[in-house]
Protein backbone atom coordinates (compact mmCIF):
# COMPACT_ATOMS: atom_id res chain seq x y z
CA UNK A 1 0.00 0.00 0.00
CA UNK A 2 1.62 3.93 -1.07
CA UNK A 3 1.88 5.84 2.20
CA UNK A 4 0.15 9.54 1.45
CA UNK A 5 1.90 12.19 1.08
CA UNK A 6 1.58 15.56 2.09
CA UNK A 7 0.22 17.31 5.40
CA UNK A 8 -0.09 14.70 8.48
CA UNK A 9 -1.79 15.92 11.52
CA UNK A 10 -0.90 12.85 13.17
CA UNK A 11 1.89 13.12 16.17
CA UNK A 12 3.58 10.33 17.78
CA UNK A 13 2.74 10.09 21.78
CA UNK A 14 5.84 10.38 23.53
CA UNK A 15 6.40 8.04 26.67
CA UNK A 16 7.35 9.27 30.37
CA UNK A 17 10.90 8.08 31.11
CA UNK A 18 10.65 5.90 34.04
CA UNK A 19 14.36 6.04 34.82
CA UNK A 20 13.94 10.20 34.69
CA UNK A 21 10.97 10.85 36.80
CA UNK A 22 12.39 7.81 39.66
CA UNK A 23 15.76 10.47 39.58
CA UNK A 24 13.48 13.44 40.11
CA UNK A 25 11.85 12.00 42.71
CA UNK A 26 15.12 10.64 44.68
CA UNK A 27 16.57 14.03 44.68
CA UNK A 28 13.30 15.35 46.00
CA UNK A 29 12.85 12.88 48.70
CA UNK A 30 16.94 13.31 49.70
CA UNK A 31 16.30 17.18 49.68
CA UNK A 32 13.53 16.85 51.98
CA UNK A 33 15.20 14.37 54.60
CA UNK A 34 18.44 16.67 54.51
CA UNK A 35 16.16 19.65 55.96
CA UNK A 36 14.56 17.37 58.27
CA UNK A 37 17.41 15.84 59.74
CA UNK A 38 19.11 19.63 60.11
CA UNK A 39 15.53 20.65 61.59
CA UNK A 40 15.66 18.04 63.86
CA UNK A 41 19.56 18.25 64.87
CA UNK A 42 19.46 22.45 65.02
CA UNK A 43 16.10 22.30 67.62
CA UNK A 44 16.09 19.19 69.20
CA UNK A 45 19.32 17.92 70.30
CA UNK A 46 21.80 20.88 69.48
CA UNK A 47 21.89 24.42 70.68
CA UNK A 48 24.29 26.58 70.53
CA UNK A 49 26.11 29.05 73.61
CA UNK A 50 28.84 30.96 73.66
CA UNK A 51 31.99 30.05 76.46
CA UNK A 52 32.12 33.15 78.82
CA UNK A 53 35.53 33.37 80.73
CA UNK A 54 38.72 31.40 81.42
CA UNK A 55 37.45 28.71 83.36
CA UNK A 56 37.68 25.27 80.85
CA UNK A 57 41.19 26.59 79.24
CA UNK A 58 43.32 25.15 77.47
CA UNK A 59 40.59 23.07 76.24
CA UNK A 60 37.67 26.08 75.59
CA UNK A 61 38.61 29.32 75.57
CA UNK A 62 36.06 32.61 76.40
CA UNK A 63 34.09 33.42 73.41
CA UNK A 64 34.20 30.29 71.63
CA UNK A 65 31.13 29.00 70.63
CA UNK A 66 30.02 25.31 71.36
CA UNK A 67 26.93 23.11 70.69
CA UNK A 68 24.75 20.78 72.98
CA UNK A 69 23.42 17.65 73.20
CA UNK A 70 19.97 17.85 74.56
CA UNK A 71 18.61 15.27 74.35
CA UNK A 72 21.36 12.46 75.58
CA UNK A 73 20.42 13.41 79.43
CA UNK A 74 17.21 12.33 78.60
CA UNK A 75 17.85 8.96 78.08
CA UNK A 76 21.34 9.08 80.33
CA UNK A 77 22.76 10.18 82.67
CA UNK A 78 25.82 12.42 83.37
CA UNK A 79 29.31 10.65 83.58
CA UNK A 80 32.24 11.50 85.44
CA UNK A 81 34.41 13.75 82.54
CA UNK A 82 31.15 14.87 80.73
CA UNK A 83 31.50 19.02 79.99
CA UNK A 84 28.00 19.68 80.67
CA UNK A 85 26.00 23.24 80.41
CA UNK A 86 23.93 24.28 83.48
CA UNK A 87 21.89 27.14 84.92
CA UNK A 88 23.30 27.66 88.16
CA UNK A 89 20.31 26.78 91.23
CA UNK A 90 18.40 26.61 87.73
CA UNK A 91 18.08 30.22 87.87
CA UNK A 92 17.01 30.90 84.27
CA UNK A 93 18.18 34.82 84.44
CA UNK A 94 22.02 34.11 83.78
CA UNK A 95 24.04 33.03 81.09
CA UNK A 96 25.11 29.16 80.72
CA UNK A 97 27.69 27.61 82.84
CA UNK A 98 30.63 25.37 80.93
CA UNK A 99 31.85 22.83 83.24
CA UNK A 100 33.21 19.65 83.82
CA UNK A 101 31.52 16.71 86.05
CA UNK A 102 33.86 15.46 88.75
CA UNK A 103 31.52 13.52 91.04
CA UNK A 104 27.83 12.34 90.38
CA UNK A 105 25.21 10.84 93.26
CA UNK A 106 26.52 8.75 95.91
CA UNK A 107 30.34 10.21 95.32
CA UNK A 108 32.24 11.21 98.38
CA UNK A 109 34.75 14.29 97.27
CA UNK A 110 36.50 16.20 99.20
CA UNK A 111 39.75 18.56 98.24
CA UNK A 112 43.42 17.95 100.77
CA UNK A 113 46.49 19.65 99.34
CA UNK A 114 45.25 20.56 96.37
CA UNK A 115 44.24 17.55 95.11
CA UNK A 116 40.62 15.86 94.52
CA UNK A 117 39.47 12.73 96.21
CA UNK A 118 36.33 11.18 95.06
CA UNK A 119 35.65 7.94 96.54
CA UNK A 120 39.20 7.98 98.01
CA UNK A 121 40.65 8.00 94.93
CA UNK A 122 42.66 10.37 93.27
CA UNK A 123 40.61 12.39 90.50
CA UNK A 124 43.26 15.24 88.82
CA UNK A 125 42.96 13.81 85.23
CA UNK A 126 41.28 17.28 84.13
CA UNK A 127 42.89 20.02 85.97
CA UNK A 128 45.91 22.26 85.22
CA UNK A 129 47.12 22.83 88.35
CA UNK A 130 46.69 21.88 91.98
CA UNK A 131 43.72 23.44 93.49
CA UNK A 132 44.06 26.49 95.27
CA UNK A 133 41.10 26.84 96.98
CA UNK A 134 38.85 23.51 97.83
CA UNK A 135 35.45 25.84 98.73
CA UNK A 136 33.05 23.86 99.81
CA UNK A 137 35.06 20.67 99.62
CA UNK A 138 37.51 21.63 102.53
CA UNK A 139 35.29 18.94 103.97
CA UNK A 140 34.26 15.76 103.13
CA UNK A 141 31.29 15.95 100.51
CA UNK A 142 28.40 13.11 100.01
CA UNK A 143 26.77 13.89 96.66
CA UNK A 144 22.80 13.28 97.13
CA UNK A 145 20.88 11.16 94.47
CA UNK A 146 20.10 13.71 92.13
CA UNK A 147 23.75 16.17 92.45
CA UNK A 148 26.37 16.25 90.33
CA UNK A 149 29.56 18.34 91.47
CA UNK A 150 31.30 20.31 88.78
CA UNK A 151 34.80 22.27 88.23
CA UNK A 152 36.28 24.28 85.59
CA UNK A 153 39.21 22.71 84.07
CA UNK A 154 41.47 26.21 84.54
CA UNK A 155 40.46 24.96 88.05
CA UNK A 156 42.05 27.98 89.84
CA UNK A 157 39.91 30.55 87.43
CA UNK A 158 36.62 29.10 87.71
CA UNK A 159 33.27 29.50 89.51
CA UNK A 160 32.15 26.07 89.82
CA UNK A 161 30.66 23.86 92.09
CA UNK A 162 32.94 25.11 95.27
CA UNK A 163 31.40 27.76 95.33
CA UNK A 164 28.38 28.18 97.96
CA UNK A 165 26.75 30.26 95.27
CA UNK A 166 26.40 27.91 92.50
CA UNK A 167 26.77 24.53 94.85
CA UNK A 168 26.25 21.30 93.55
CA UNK A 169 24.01 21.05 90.32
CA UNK A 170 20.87 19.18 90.02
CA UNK A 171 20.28 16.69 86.44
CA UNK A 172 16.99 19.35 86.06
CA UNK A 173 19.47 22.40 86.05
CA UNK A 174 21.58 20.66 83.40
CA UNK A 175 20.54 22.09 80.23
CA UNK A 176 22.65 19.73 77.83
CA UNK A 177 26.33 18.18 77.00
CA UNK A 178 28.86 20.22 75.15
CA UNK A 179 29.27 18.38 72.11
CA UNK A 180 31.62 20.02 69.80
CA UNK A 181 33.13 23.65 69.06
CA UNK A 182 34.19 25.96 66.88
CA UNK A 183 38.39 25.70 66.49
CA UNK A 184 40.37 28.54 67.81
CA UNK A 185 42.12 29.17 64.52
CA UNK A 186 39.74 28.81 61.66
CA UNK A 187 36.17 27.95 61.50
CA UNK A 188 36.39 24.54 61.76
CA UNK A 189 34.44 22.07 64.41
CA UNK A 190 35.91 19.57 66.74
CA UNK A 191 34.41 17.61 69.20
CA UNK A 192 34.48 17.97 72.97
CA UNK A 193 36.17 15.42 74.74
């Protein structure tokens, strides 16, 4: 049979690419858990705080900023070497303490000659220098169930836990765990150990 020729108003249908619309729709489902695991990171379990003064040098230095864990105190607790962020008697009208967790409930500290006991056992792992003054822990110290007891690793510049002011810090005034900062030379992150 001869084909016509001339005008045709006939077009071919053209077919969806499988392949091309299962790409589109990867990217847009990997787009869309990206933001929602940031969402999620950013406002549930990280905040961010600034370090104000001297008092955890050489490791964090005043100004630099660090990030939190929120959410691991909720299903943990705090351990002995933890740098944790607290309200002070949980009063919500000052900035955020930086400090590091040298006892936790049931410990027994007390400060002779500069050095930290808890549980009879020598605890100077995180400090730079002997202690100067042992505050509150001049005496012996029984942590109740819910207390932690906290000092600033620049142990002789720090407002911590000695101190009849700020005493020893309940889990409820814990606000999270620093987590990691910004570096000291560039904007890079590294974690808090």
């Amino acid at each position: 049979m001869a084909r016509r020729k001339g005008l045709t108003f006939y077009q071919k249908k053209k077919k969806l690419n499988v392949a091309l619309i299962n790409e589109i729709f990867s990217w847009i489902f990997s787009i869309f858990a990206s933001i929602l695991l940031a969402v999620v990171l950013v406002y549930c379990v990280g905040i961010k705080t600034t370090v104000i003064g001297s008092s955890m040098e050489p490791g964090l230095y005043n100004g630099q900023e660090i990030y939190l864990n929120q959410v691991i105190y909720r299903v943990s607790k705090p351990k002995v070497g933890d740098v944790v962020v607290f309200l002070p008697n949980g009063n919500e009208k000052t900035h955020y303490y930086v400090k590091r967790v040298v006892g936790t409930p049931g410990d027994t500290l007390i400060i002779k000659n500069g050095i930290l006991y808890v549980n009879g056992a020598i605890q100077d792992d995180y400090f730079n220098d002997k202690i100067a003054d042992a505050g509150v822990l001049e005496s012996e110290l029984t942590l109740d169930d819910d207390e932690y007891f906290v000092i600033g690793d620049n142990c002789n510049n720090s407002e911590d836990s000695r101190n009849a002011n700020i005493g020893t810090v309940k889990k409820s005034y814990i606000i999270g765990k620093a987590w990691f900062h910004t570096a000291k030379e560039d904007s890079g992150m590294g974690f808090i150990e």
